[in-house]
C-alpha atoms as a PDB file:
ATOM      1  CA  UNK A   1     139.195 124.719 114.167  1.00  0.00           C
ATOM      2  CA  UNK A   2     140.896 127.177 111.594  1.00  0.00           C
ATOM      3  CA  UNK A   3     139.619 130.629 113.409  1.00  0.00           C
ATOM      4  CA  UNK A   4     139.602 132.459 109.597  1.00  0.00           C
ATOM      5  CA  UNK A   5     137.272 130.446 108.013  1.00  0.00           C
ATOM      6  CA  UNK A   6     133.849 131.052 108.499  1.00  0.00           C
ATOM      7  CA  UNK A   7     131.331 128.959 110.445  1.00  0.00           C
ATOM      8  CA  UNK A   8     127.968 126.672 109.715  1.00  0.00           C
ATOM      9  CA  UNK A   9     125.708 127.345 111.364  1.00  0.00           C
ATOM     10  CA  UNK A  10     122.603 125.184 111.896  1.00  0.00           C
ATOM     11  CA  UNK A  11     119.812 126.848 111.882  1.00  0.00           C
ATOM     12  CA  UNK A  12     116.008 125.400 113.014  1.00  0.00           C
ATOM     13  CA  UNK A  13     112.743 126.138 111.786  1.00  0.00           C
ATOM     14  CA  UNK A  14     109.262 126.167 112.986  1.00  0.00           C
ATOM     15  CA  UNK A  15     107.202 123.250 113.015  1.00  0.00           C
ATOM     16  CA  UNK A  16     104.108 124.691 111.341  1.00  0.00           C
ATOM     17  CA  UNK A  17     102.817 128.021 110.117  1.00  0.00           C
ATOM     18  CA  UNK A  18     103.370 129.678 113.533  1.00  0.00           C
ATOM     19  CA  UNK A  19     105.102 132.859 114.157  1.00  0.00           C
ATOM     20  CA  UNK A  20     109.224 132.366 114.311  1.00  0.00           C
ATOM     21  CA  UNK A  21     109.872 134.095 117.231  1.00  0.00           C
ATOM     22  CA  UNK A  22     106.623 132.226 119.504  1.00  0.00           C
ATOM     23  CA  UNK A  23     109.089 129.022 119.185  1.00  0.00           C
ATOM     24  CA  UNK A  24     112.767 130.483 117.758  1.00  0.00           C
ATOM     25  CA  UNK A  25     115.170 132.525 120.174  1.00  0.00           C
ATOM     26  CA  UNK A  26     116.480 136.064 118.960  1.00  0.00           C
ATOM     27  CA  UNK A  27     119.800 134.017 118.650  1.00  0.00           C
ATOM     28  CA  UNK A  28     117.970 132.196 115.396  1.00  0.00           C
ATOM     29  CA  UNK A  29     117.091 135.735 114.147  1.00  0.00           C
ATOM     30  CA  UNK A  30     120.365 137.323 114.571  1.00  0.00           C
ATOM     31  CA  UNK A  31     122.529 134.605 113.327  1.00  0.00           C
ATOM     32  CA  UNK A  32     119.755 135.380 109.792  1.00  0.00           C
ATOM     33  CA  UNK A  33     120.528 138.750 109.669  1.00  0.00           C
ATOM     34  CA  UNK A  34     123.994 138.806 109.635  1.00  0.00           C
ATOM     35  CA  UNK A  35     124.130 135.870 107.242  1.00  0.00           C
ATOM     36  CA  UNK A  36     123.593 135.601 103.442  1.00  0.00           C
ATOM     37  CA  UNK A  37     124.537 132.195 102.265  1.00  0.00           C
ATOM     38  CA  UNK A  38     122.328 129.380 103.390  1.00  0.00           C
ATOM     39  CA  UNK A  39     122.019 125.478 102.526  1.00  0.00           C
ATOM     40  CA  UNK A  40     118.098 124.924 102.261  1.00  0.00           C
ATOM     41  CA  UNK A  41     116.077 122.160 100.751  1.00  0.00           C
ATOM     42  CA  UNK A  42     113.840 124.117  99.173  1.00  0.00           C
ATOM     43  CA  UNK A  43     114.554 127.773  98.095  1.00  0.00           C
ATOM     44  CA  UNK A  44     110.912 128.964  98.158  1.00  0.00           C
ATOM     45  CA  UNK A  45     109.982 128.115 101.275  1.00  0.00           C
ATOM     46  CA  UNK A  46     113.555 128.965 102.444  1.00  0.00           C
ATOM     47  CA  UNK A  47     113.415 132.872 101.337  1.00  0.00           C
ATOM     48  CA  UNK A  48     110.001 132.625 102.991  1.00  0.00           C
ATOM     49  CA  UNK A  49     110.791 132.011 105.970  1.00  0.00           C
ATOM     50  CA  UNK A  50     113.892 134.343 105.794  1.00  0.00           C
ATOM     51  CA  UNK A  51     111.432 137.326 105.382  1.00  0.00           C
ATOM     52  CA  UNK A  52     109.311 136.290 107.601  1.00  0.00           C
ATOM     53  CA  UNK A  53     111.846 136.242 110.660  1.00  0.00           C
ATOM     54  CA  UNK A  54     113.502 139.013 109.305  1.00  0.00           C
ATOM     55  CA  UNK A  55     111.094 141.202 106.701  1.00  0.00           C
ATOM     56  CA  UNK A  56     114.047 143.944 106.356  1.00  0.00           C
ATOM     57  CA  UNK A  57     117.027 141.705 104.821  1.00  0.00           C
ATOM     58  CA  UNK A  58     117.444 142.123 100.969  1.00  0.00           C
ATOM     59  CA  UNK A  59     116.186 138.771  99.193  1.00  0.00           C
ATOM     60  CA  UNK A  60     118.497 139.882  96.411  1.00  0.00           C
ATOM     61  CA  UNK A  61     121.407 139.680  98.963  1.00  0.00           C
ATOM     62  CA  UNK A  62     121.255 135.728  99.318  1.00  0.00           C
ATOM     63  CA  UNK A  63     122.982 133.180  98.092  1.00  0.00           C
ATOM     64  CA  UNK A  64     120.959 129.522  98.270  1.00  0.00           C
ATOM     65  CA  UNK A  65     122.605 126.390  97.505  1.00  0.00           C
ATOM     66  CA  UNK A  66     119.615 123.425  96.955  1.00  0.00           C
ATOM     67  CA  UNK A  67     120.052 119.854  99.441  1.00  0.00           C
ATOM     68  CA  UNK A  68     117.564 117.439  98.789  1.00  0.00           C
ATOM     69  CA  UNK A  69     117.045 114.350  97.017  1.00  0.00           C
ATOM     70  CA  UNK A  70     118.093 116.115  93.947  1.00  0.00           C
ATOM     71  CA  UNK A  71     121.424 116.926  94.611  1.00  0.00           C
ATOM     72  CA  UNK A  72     124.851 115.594  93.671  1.00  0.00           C
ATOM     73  CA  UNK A  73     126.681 114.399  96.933  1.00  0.00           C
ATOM     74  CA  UNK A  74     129.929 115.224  94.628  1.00  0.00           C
ATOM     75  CA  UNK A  75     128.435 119.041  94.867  1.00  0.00           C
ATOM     76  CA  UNK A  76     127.850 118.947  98.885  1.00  0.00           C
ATOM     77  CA  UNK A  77     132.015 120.154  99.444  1.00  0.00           C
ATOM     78  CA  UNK A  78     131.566 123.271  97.003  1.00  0.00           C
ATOM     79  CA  UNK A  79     128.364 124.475  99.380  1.00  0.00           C
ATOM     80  CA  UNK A  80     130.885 125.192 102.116  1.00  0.00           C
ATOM     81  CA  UNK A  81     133.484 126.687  99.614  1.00  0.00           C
ATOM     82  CA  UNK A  82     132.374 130.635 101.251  1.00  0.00           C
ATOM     83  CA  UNK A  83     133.647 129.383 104.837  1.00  0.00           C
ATOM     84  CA  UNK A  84     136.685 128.348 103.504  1.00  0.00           C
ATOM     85  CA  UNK A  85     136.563 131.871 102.269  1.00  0.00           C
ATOM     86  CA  UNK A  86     135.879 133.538 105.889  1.00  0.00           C
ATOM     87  CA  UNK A  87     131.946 134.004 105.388  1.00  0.00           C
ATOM     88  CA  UNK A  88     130.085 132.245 107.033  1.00  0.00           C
ATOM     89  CA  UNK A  89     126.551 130.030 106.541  1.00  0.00           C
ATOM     90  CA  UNK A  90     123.519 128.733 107.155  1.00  0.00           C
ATOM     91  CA  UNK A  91     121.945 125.547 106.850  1.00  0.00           C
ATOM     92  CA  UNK A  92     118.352 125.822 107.133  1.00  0.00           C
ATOM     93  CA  UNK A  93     115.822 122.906 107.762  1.00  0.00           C
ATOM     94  CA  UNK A  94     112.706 122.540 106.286  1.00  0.00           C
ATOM     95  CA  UNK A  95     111.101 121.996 109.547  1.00  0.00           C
ATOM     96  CA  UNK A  96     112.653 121.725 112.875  1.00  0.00           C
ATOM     97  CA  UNK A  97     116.158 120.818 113.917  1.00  0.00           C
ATOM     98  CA  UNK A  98     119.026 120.935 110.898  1.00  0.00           C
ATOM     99  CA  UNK A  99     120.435 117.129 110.667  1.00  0.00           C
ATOM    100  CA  UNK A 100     118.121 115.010 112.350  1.00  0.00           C
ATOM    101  CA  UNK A 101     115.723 112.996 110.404  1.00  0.00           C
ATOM    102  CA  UNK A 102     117.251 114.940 107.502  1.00  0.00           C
ATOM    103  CA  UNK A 103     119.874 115.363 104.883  1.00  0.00           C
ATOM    104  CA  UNK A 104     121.903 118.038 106.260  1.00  0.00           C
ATOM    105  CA  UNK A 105     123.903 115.568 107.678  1.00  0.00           C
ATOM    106  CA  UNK A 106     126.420 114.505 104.659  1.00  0.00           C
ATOM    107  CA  UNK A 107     127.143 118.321 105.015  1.00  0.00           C
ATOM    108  CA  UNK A 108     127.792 118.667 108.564  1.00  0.00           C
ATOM    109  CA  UNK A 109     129.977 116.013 107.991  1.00  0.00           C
ATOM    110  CA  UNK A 110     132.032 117.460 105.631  1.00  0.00           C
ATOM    111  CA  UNK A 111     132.445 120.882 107.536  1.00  0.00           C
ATOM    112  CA  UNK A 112     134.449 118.107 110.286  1.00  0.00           C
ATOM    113  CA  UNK A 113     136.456 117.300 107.836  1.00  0.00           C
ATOM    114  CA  UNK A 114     137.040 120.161 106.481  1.00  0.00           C
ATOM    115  CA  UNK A 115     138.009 121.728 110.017  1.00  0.00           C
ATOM    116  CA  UNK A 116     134.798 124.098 109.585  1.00  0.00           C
ATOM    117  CA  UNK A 117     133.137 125.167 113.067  1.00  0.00           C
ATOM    118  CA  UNK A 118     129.709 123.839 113.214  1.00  0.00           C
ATOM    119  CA  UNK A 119     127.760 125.976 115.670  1.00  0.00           C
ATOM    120  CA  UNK A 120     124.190 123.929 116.382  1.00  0.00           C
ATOM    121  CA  UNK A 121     121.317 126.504 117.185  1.00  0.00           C
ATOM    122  CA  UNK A 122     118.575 126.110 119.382  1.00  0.00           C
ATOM    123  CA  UNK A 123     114.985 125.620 118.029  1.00  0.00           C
ATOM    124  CA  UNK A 124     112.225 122.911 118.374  1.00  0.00           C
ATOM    125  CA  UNK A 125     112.792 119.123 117.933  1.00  0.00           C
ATOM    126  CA  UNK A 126     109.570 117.342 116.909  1.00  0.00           C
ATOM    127  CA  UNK A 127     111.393 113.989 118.037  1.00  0.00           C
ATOM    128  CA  UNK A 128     112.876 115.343 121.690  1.00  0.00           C
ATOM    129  CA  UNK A 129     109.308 117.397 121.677  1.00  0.00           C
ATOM    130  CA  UNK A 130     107.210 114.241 121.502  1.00  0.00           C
ATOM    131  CA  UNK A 131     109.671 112.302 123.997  1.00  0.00           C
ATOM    132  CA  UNK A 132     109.499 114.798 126.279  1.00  0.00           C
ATOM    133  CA  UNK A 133     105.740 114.959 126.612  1.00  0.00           C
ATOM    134  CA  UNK A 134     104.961 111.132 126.040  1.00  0.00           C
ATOM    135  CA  UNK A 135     105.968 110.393 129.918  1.00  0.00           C
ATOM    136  CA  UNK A 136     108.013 106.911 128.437  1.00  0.00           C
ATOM    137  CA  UNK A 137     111.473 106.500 129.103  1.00  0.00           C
ATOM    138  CA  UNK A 138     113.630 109.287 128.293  1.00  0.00           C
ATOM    139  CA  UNK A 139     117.047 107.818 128.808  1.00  0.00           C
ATOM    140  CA  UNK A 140     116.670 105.023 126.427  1.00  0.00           C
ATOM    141  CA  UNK A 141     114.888 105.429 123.463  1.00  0.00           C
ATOM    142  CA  UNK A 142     115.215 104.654 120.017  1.00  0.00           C
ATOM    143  CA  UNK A 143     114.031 106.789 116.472  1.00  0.00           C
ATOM    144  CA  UNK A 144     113.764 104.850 113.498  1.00  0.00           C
ATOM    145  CA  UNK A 145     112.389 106.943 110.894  1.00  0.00           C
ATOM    146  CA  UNK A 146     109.888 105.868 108.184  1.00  0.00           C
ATOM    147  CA  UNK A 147     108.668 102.429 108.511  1.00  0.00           C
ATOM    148  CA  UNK A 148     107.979  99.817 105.586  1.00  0.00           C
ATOM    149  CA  UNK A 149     105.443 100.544 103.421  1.00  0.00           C
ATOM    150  CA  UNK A 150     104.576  97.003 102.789  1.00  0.00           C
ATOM    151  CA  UNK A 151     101.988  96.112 105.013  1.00  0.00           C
ATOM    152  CA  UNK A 152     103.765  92.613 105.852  1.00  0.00           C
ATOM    153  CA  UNK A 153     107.007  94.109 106.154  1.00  0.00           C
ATOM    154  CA  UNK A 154     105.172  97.309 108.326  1.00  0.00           C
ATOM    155  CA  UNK A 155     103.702  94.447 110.537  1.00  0.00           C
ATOM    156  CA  UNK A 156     106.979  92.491 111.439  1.00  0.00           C
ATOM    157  CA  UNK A 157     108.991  95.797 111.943  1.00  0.00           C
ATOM    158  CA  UNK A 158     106.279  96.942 114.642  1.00  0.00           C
ATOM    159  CA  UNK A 159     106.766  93.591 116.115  1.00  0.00           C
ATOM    160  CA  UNK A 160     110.245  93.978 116.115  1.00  0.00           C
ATOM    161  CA  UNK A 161     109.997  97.816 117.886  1.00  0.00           C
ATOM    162  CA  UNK A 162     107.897  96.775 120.191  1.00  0.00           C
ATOM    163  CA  UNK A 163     110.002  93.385 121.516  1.00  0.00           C
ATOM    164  CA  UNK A 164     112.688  95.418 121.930  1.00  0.00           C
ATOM    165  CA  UNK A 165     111.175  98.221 124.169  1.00  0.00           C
ATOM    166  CA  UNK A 166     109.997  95.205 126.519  1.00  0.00           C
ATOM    167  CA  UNK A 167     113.588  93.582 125.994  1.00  0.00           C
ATOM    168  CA  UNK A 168     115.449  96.860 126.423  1.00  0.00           C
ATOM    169  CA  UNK A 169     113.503  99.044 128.081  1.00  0.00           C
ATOM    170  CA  UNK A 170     114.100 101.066 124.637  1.00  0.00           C
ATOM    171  CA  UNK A 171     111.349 103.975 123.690  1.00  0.00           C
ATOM    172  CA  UNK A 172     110.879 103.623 119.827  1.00  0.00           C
ATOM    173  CA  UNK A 173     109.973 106.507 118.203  1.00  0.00           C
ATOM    174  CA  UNK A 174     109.510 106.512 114.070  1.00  0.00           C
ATOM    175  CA  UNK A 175     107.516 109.013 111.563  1.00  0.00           C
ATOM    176  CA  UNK A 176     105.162 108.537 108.890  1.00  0.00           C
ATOM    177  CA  UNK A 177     104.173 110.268 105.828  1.00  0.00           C
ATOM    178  CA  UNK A 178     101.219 112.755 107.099  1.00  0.00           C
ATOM    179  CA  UNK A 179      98.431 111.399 104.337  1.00  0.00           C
ATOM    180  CA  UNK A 180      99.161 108.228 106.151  1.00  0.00           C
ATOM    181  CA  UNK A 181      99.502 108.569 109.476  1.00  0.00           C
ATOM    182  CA  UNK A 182      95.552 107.097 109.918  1.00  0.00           C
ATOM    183  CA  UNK A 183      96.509 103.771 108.328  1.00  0.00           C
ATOM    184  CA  UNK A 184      99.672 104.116 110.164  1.00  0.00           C
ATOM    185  CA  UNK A 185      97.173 104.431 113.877  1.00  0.00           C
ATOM    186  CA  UNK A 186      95.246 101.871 112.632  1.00  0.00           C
ATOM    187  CA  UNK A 187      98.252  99.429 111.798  1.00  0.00           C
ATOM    188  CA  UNK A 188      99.736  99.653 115.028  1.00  0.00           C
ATOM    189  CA  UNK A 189      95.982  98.794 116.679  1.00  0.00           C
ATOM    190  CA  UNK A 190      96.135  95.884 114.597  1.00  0.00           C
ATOM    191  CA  UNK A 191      99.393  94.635 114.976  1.00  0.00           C
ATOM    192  CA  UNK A 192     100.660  95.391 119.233  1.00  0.00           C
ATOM    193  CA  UNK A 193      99.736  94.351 122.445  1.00  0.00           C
ATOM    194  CA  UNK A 194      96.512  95.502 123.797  1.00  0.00           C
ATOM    195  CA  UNK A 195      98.442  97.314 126.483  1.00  0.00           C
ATOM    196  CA  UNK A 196     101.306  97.799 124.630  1.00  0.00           C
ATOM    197  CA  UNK A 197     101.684 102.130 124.967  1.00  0.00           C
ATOM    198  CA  UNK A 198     101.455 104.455 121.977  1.00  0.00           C
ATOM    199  CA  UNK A 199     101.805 107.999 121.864  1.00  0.00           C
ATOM    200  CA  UNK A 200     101.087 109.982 119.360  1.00  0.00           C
ATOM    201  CA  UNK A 201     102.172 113.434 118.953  1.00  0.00           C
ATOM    202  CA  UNK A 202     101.004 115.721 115.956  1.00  0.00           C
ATOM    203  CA  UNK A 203     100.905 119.647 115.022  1.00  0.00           C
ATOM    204  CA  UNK A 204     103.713 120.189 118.150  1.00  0.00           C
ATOM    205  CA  UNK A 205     103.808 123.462 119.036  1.00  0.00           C
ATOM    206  CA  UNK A 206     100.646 124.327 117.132  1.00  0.00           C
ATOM    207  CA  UNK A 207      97.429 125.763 117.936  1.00  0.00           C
ATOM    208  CA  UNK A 208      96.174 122.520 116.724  1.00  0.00           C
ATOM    209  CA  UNK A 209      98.423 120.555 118.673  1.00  0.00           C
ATOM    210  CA  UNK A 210      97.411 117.067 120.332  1.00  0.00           C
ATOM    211  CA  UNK A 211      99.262 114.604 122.348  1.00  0.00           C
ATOM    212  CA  UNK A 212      98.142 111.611 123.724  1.00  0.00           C
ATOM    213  CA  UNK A 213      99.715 108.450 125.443  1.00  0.00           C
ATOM    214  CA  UNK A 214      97.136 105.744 125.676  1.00  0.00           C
ATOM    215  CA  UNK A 215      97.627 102.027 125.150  1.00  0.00           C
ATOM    216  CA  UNK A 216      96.644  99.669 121.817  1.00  0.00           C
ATOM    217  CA  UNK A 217      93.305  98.679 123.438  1.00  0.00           C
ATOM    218  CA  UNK A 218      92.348 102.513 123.995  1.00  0.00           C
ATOM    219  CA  UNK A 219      93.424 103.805 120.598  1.00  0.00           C
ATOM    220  CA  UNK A 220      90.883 101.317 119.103  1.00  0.00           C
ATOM    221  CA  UNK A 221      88.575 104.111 120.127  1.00  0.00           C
ATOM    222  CA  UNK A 222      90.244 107.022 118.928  1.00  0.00           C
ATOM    223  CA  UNK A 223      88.090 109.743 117.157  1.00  0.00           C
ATOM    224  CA  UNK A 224      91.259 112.335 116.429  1.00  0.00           C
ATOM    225  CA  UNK A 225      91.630 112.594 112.744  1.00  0.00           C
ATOM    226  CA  UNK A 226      95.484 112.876 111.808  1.00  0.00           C
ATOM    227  CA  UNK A 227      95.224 112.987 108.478  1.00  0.00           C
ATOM    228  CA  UNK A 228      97.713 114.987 107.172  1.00  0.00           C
ATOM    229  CA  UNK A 229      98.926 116.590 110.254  1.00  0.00           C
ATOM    230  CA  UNK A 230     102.692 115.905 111.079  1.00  0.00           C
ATOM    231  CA  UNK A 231     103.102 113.535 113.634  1.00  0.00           C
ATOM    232  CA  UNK A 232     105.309 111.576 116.047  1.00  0.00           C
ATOM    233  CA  UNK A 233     104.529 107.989 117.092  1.00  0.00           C
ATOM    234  CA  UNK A 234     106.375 106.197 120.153  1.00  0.00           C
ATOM    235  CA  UNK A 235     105.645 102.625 121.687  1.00  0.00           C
ATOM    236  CA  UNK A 236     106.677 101.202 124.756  1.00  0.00           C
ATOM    237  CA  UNK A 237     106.133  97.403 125.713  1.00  0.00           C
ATOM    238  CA  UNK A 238     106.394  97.031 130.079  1.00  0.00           C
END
């Protein structure tokens, strides 16, 4: 690593409207106040956040450069033009963990290439979260993301997931838009093995929080609304 240039740091969020510092180390809150250039996906809920963890840093003093499905990858080198200048910065997720299930990625990326120092903070992973707490198998598991939207293709793909945690011995872990995550419950009810295990993880860390592992058979009868509430799903075939 070049020692003059200045570093990235990635910097997590909280999962919900919590209180930073309830979930965040004072690590997270230091590496904000000494930092004024950050790589956010959305600049309003960015500078929020900012203030919130720390209410006495200038909003005038920062310097935001937008990621998101908007941007120009050609763009993504000039965001890391001030540590090639010695200062260093921040890229911020929306919600969680920087990089995973997210497109801070392509820019992490580049920072390798560009002999950057990429310094990963520590802050809550709804994913490792939601493993952690579903009591399936932690040393091999599998996230997937967003499923198909197309109720056909939806169905074979949770077919697919769930032959290859029997096959494997693979947890398979995937996400779903929150106004969906209902049809998404029901869908998986309708599809798996009666004893085929789902967890479902929503709101984590939360007041509101809920996590449940129950099989297909038992979430026929669930009564938890999710609507709306972010949430992880895992299944396990044994």
């Amino acid at each position: 690593m070049n020692t003059s240039f200045g570093k990235l740091y990635l910097i997590p969020t909280t999962l919900g409207d919590n209180e930073p510092l309830e979930v965040l180390p004072l690590s997270v809150k230091k590496i904000i106040e000494n930092t004024n250039v950050f790589i956010v996906e959305n600049e309003k809920t960015a500078r929020r956040f900012i203030k919130k963890i720390c209410s006495n840093k200038s909003q005038a003093s920062l310097e935001l450069f937008a990621l998101n499905k908007f941007t120009d990858a050609s763009d993504l080198p000039s965001f890391l033009d001030p540590c090639l200048n010695g200062v260093n910065v921040g890229l911020l997720s929306e919600a969680g963990c920087p990089s995973v299930a997210d497109p801070g990625s392509d820019v992490v990326k580049i920072a390798h290439l560009q002999n950057i120092q990429v310094v990963p903070l520590v802050g809550p992973s709804s994913i490792l979260l939601a493993l952690m707490s579903s009591g399936m198998n932690g040393q091999g598991f599998s996230f997937n993301g967003y499923l198909p939207i197309d109720k056909n293709e939806r169905k074979h793909e949770l077919k697919r997931l769930e032959r290859l945690s029997f096959e494997q011995n693979l947890s398979q872990i995937f996400i779903e838009t929150p106004y969906r995550n209902n049809k998404m419950l029901e869908d998986i009810c309708n599809t798996l093995n009666k004893n085929t295990l789902v967890c479902v993880a929503c709101d984590i860390t939360l007041p509101t929080e809920f996590i449940r592992t129950k099989t297909v058979m038992e979430w026929t009868k669930n009564t938890e609304d999710l609507h709306k509430r972010p949430s992880i799903f895992i299944i396990h075939k044994s």
